[in-house]
N, C-alpha and C. Protein backbone atom coordinates (compact mmCIF):
# COMPACT_ATOMS: atom_id res chain seq x y z
N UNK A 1 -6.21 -8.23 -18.14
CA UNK A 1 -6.93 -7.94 -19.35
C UNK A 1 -6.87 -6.44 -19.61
N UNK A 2 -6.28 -6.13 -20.98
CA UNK A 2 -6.18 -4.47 -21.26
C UNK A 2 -7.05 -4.76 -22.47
N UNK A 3 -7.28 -3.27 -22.53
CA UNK A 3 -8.16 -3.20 -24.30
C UNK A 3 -7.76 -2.03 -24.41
N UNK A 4 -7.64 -1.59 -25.69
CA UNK A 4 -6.52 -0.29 -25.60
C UNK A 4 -7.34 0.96 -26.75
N UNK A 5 -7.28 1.71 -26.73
CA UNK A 5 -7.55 2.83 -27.65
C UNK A 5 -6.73 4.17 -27.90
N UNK A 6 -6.32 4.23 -28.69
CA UNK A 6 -5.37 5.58 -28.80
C UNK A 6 -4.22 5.07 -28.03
N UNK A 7 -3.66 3.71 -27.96
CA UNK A 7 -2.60 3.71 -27.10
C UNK A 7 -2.77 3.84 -25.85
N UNK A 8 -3.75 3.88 -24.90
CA UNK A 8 -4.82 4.08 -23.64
C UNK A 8 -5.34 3.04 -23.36
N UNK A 9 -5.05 2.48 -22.45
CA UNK A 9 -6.20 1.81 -22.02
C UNK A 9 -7.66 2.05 -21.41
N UNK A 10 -8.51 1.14 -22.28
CA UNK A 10 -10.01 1.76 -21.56
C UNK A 10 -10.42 1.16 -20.32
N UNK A 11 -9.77 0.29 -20.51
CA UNK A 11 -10.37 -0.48 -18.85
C UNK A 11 -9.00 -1.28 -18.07
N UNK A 12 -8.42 -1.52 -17.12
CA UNK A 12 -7.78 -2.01 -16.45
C UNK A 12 -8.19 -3.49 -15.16
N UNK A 13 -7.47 -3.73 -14.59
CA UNK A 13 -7.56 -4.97 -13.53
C UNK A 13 -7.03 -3.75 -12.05
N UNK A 14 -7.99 -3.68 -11.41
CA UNK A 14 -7.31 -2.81 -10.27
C UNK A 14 -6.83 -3.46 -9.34
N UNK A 15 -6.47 -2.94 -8.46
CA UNK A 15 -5.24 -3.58 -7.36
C UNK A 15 -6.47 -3.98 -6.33
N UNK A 16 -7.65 -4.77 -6.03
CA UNK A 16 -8.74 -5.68 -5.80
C UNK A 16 -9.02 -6.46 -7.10
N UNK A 17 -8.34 -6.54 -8.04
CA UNK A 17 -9.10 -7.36 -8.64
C UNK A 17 -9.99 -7.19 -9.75
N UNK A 18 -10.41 -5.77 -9.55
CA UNK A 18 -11.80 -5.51 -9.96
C UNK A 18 -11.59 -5.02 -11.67
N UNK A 19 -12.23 -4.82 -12.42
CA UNK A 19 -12.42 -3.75 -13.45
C UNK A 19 -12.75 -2.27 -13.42
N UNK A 20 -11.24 -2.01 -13.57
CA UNK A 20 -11.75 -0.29 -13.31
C UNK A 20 -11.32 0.45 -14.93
N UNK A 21 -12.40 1.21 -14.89
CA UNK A 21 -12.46 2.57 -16.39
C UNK A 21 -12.32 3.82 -15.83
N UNK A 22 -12.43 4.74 -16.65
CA UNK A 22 -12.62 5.75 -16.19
C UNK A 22 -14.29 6.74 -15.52
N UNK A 23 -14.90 5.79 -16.34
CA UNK A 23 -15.83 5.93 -15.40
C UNK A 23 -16.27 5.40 -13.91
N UNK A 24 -15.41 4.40 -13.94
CA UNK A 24 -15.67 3.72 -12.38
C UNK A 24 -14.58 4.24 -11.56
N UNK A 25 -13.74 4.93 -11.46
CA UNK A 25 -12.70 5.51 -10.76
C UNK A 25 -13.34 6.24 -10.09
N UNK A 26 -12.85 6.39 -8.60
CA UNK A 26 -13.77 7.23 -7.63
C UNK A 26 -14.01 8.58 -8.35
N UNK A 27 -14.96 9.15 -8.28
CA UNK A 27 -15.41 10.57 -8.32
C UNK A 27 -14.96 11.67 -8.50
N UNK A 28 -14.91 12.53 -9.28
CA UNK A 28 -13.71 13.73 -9.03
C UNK A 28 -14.40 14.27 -7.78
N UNK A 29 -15.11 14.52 -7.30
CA UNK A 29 -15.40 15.23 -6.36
C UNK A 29 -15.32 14.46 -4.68
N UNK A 30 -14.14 13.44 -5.04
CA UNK A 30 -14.58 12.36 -3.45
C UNK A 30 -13.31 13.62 -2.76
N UNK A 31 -13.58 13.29 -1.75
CA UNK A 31 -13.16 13.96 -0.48
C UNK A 31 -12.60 13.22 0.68
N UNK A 32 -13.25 12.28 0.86
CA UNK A 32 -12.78 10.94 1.78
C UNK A 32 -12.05 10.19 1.23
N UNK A 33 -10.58 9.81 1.58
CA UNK A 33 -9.36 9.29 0.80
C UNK A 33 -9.12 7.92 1.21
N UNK A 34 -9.96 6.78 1.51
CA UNK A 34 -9.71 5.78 1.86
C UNK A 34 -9.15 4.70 0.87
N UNK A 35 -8.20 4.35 1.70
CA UNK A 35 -6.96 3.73 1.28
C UNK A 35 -7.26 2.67 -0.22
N UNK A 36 -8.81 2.04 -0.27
CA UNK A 36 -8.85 1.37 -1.23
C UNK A 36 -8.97 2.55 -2.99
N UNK A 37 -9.63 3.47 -2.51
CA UNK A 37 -9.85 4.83 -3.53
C UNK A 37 -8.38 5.25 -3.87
N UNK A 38 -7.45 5.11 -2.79
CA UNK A 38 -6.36 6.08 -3.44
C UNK A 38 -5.60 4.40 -3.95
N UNK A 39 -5.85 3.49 -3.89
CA UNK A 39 -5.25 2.21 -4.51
C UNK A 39 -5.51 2.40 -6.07
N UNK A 40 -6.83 2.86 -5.95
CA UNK A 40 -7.57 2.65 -7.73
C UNK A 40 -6.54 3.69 -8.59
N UNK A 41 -6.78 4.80 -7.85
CA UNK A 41 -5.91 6.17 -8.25
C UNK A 41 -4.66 5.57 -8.85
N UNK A 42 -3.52 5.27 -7.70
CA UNK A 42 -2.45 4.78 -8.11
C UNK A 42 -2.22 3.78 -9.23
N UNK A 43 -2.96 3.04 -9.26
CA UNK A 43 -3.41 2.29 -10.33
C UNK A 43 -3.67 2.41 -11.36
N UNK A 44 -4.79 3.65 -11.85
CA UNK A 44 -5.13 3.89 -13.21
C UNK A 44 -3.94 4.89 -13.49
N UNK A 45 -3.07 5.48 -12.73
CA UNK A 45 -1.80 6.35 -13.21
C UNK A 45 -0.43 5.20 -14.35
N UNK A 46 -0.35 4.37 -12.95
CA UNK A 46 0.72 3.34 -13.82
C UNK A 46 0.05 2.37 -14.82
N UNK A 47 -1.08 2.50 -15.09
CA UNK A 47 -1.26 1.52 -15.85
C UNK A 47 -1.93 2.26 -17.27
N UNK A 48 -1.77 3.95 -17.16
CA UNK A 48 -2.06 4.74 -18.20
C UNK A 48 -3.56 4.70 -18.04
N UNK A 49 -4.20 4.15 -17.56
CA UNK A 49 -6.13 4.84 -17.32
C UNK A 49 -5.88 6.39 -17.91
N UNK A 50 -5.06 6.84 -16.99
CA UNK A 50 -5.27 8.50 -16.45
C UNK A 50 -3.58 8.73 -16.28
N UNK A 51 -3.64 9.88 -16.99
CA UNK A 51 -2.02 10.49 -17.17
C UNK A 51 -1.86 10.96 -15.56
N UNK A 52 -0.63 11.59 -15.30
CA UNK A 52 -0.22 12.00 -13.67
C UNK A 52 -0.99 13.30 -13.83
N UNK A 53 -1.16 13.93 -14.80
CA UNK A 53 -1.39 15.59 -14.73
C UNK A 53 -3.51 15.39 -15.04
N UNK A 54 -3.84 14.42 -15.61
CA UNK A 54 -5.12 13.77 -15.43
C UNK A 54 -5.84 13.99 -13.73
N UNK A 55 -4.94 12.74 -13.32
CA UNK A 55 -5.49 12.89 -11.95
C UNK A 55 -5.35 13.29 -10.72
N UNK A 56 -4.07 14.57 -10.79
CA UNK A 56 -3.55 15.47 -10.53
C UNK A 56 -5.23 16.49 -10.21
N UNK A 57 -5.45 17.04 -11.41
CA UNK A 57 -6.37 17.79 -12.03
C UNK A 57 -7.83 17.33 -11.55
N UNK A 58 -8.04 15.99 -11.78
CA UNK A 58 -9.06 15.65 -11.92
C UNK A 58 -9.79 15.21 -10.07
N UNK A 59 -8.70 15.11 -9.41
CA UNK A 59 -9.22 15.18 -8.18
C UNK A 59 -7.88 16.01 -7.17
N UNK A 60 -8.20 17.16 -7.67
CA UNK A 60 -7.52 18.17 -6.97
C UNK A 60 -6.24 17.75 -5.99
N UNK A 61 -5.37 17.03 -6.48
CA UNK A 61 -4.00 16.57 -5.55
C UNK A 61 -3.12 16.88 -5.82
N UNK A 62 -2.24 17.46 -5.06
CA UNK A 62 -0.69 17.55 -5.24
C UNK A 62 0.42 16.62 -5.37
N UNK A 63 1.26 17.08 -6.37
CA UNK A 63 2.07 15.96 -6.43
C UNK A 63 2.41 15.62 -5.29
N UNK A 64 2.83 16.28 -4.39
CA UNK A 64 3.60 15.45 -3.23
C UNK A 64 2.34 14.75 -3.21
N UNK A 65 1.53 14.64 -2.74
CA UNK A 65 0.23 14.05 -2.10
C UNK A 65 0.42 12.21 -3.03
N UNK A 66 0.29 12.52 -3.98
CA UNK A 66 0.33 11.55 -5.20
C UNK A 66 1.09 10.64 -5.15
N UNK A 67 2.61 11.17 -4.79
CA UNK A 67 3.80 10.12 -4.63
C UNK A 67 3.68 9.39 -3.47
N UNK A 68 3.48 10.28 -2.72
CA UNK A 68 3.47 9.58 -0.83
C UNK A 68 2.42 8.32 -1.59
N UNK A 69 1.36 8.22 -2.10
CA UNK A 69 0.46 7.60 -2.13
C UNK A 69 0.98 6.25 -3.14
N UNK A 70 1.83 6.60 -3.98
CA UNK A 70 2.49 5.40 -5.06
C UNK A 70 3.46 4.87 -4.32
N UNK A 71 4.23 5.75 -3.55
CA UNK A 71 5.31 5.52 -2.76
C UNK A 71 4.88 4.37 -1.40
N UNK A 72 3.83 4.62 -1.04
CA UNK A 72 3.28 3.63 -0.27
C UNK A 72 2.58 2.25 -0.66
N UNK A 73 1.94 2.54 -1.38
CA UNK A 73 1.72 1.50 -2.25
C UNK A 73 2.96 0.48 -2.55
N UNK A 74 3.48 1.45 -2.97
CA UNK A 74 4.78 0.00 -3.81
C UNK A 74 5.61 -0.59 -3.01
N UNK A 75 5.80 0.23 -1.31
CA UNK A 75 6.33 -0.36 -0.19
C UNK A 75 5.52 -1.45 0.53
N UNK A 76 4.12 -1.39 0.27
CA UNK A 76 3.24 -2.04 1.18
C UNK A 76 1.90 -2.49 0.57
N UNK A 77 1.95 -1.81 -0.25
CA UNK A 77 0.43 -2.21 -1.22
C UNK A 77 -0.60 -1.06 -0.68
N UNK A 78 -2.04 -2.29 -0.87
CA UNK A 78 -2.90 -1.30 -0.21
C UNK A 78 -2.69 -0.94 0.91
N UNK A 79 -2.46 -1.85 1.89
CA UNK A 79 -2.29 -1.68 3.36
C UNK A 79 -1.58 -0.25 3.96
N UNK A 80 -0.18 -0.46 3.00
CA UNK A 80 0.66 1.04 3.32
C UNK A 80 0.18 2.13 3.12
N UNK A 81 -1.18 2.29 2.22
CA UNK A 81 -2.09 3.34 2.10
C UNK A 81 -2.78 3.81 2.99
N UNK A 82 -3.37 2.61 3.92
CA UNK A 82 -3.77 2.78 5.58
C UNK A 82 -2.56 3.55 6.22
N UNK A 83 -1.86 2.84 6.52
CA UNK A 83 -0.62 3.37 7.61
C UNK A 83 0.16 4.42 7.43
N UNK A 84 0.04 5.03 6.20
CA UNK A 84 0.71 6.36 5.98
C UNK A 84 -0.17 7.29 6.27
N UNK A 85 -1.82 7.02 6.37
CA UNK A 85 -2.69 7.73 6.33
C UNK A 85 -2.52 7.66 8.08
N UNK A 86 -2.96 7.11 8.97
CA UNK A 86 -2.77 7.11 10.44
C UNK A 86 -1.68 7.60 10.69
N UNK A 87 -0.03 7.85 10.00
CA UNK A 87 0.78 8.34 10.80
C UNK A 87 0.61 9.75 10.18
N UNK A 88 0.56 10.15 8.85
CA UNK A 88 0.46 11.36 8.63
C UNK A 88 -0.85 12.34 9.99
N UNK A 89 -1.98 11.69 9.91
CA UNK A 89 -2.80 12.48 11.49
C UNK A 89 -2.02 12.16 12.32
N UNK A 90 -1.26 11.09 13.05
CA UNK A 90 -0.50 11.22 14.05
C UNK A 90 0.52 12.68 14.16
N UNK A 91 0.83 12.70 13.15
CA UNK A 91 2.04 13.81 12.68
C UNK A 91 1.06 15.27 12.99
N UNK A 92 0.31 15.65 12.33
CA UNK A 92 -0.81 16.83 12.16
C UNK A 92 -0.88 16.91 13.92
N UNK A 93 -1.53 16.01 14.26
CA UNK A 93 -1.71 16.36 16.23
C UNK A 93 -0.77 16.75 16.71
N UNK A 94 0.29 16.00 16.37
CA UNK A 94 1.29 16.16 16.98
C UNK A 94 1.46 17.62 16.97
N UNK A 95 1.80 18.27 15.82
CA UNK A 95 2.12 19.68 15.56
C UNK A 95 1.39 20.42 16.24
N UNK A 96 -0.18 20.48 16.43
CA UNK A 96 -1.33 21.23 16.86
C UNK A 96 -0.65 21.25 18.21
N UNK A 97 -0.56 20.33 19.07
CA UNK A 97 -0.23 19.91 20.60
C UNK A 97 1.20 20.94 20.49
N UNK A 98 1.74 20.83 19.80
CA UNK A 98 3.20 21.35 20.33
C UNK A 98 2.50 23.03 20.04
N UNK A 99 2.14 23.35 19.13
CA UNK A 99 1.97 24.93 18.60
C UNK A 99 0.75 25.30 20.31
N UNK A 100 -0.07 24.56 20.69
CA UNK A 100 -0.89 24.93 21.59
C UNK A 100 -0.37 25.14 23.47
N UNK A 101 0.37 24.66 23.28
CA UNK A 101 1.49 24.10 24.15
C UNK A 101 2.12 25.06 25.17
């Protein structure tokens, strides 16, 4: 179900199912990136909610950050949003351990 304004959609079907707007999209100010939050994200991008430079902006991310996150998604769904997130900290320790080393 879309409903559209200005060529926009105001509300979407998110990747749970749910009804997401722009007001129900996590927070600009969330901080904790769990895998179902960055699902919604990815979501209101391709489905026009929120332009790339929108939610870019609107919750302080870098593109790379952004793609890894669509990029996982579209390999794995939500799930791959988990598992990129556990290997990316795997990766981070890793580095710390070797630089401390």
């Amino acid at each position: 179900m879309l409903e559209y304004t200005n060529s926009r959609p105001v509300r979407i079907i998110g990747p749970n199912r749910e009804v997401l707007t722009r007001e129900t999209l996590p927070p600009p100010q969330t901080t904790r990136w769990v895998a179902s939050r960055k699902a919604q994200v990815v979501s209101a991008v391709q489905a026009g909610l929120l332009t790339l430079e929108e939610a870019l902006a609107r919750y302080n991310l870098s593109l790379a950050e952004y793609y890894s996150w669509e990029d996982a998604m579209d390999r794995s769904g939500v799930a791959g949003l988990r598992v990129a997130a556990v290997q990316h900290d795997r990766t981070i320790r890793r580095s710390r351990q070797l630089l401390h080393a």
